[in-house]
C-alpha atoms as a PDB file:
ATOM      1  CA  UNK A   1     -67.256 193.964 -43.992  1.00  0.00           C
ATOM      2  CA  UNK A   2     -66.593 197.720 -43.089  1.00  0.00           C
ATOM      3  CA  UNK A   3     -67.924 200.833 -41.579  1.00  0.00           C
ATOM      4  CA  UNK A   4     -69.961 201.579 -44.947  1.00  0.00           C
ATOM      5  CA  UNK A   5     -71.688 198.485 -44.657  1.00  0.00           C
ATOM      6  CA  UNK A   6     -73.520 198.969 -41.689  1.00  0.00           C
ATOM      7  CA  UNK A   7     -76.471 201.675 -41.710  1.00  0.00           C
ATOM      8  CA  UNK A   8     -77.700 204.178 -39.080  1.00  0.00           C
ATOM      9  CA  UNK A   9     -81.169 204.087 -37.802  1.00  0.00           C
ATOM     10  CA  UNK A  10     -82.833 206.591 -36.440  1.00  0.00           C
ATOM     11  CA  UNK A  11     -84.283 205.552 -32.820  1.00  0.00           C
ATOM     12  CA  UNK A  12     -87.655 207.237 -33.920  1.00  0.00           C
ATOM     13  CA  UNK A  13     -87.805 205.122 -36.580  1.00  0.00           C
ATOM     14  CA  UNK A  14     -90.293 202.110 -36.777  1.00  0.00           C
ATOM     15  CA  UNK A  15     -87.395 199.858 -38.159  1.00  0.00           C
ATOM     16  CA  UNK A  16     -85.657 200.798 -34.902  1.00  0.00           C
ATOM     17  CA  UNK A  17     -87.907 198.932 -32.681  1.00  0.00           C
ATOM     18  CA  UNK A  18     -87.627 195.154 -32.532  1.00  0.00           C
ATOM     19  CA  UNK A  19     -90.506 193.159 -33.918  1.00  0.00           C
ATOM     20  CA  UNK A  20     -92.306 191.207 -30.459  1.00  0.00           C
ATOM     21  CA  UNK A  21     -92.582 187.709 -30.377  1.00  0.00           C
ATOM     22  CA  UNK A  22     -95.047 185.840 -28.574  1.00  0.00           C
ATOM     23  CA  UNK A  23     -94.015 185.147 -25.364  1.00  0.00           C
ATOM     24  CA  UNK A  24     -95.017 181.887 -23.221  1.00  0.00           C
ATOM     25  CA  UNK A  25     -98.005 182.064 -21.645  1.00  0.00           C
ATOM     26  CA  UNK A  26     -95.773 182.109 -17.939  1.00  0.00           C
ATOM     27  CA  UNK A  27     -93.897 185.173 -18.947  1.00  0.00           C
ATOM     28  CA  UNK A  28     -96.577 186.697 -20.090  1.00  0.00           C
ATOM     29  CA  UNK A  29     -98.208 186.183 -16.724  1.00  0.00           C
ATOM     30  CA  UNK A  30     -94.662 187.055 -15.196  1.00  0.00           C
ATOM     31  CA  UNK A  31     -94.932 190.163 -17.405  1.00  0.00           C
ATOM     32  CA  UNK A  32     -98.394 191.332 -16.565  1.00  0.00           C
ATOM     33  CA  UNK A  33     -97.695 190.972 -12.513  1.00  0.00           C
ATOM     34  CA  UNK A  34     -94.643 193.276 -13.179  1.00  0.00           C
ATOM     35  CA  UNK A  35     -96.693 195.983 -14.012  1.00  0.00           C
ATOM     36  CA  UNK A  36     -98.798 196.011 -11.023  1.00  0.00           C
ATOM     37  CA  UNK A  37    -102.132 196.445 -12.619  1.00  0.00           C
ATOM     38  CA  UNK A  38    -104.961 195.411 -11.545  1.00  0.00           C
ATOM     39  CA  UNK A  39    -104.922 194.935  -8.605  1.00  0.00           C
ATOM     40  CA  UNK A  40    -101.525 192.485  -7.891  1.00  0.00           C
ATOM     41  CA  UNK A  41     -98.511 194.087  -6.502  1.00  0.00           C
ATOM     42  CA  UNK A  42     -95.982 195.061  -8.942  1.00  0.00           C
ATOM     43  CA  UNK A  43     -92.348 192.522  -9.081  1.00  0.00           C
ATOM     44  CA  UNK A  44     -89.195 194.038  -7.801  1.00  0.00           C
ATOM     45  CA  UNK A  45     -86.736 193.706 -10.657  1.00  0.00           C
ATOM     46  CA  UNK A  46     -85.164 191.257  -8.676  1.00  0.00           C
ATOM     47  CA  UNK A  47     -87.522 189.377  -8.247  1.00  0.00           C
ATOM     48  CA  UNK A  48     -88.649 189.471 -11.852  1.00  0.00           C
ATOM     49  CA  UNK A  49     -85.008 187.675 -13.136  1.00  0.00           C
ATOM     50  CA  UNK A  50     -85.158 185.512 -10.141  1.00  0.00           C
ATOM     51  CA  UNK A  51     -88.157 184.042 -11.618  1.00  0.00           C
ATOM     52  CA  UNK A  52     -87.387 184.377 -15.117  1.00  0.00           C
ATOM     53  CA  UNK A  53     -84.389 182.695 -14.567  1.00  0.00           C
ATOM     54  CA  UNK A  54     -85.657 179.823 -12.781  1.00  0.00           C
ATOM     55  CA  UNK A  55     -88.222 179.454 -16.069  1.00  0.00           C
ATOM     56  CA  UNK A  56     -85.174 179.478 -18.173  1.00  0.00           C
ATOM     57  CA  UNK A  57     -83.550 177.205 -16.346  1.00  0.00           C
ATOM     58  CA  UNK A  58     -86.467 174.512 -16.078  1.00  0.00           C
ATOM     59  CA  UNK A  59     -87.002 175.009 -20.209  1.00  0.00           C
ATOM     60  CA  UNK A  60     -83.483 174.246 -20.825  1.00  0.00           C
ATOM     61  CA  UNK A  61     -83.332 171.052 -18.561  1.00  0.00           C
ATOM     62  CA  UNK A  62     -87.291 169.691 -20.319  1.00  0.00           C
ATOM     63  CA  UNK A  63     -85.913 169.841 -23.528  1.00  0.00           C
ATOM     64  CA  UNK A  64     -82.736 168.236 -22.176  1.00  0.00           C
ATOM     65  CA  UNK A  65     -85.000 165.644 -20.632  1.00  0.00           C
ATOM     66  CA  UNK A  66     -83.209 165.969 -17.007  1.00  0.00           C
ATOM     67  CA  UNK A  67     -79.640 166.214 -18.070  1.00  0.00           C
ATOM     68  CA  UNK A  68     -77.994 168.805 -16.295  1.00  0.00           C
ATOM     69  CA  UNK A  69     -75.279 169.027 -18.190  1.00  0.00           C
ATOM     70  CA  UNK A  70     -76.915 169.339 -21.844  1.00  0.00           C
ATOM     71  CA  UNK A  71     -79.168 171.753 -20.049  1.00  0.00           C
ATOM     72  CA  UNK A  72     -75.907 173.707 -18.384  1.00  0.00           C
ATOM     73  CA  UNK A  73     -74.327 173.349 -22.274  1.00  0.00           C
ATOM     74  CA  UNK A  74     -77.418 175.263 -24.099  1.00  0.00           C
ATOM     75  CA  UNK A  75     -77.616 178.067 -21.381  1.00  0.00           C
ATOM     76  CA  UNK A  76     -74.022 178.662 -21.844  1.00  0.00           C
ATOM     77  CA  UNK A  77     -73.155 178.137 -18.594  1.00  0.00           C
ATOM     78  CA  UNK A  78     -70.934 176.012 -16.898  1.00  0.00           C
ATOM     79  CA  UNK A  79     -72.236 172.729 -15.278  1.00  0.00           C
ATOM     80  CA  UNK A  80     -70.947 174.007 -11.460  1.00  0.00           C
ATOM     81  CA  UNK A  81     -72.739 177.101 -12.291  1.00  0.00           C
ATOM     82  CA  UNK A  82     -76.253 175.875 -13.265  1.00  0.00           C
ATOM     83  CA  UNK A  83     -75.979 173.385  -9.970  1.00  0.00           C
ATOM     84  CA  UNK A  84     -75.418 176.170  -8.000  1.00  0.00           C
ATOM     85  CA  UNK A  85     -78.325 178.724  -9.892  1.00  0.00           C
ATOM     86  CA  UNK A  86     -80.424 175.484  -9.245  1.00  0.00           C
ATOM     87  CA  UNK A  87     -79.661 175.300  -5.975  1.00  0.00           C
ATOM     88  CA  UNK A  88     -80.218 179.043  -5.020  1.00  0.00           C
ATOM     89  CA  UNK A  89     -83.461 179.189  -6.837  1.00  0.00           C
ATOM     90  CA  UNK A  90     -84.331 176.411  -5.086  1.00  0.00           C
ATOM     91  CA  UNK A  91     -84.969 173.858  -8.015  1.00  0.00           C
ATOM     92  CA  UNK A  92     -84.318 170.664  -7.558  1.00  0.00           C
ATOM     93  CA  UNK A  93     -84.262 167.301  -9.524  1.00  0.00           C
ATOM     94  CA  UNK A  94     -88.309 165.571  -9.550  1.00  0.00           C
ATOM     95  CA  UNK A  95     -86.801 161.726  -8.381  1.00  0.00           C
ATOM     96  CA  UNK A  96     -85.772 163.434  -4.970  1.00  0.00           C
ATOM     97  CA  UNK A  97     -88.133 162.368  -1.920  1.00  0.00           C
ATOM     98  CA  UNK A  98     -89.013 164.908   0.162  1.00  0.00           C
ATOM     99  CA  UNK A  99     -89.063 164.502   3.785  1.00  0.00           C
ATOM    100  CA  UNK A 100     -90.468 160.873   5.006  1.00  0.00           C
ATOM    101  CA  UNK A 101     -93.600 160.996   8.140  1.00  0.00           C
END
């Protein structure tokens, strides 16, 4: 493959924007909050990947049915790093008790 084989779009062009998919019903609530319409305060950006992040993260570790480590593998991440994104975001495994009365 070489230079000639690639073609130049022009960024007015409708081929240059990306075709949307449908996104989950939570980002799409995440989404619409961002904006700040109606009403609700728009998201920091910060905020926004915080939470998008922590969606990510819970996706990855249902379809990996709880194993951190399969979860850690298809995020591309290293397992030390998704136990520590976990643990700043605050996510935690479902078999841990909270505190006992």
């Amino acid at each position: 493959m070489n230079r000639r084989d690639f073609t130049m779009v022009p960024v007015s062009s409708p081929m240059a924007v990306a075709p949307q998919a449908p996104l989950d019903p939570a980002l799409e609530d995440l989404y619409r909050r961002s904006l700040g319409g109606e009403g609700a305060s728009a998201l920091k950006l910060r905020e926004w990947v915080r939470r998008a992040e922590a969606w990510r993260i819970l996706e990855a570790l249902r379809e990996c049915r709880g194993n951190r480590s399969a979860a850690a593998r298809s995020l591309g991440i290293g397992r030390r790093t998704l136990y520590s994104k976990m643990e700043k975001l605050g996510l935690g495994p479902a078999w841990v008790a909270g505190p006992s009365n």
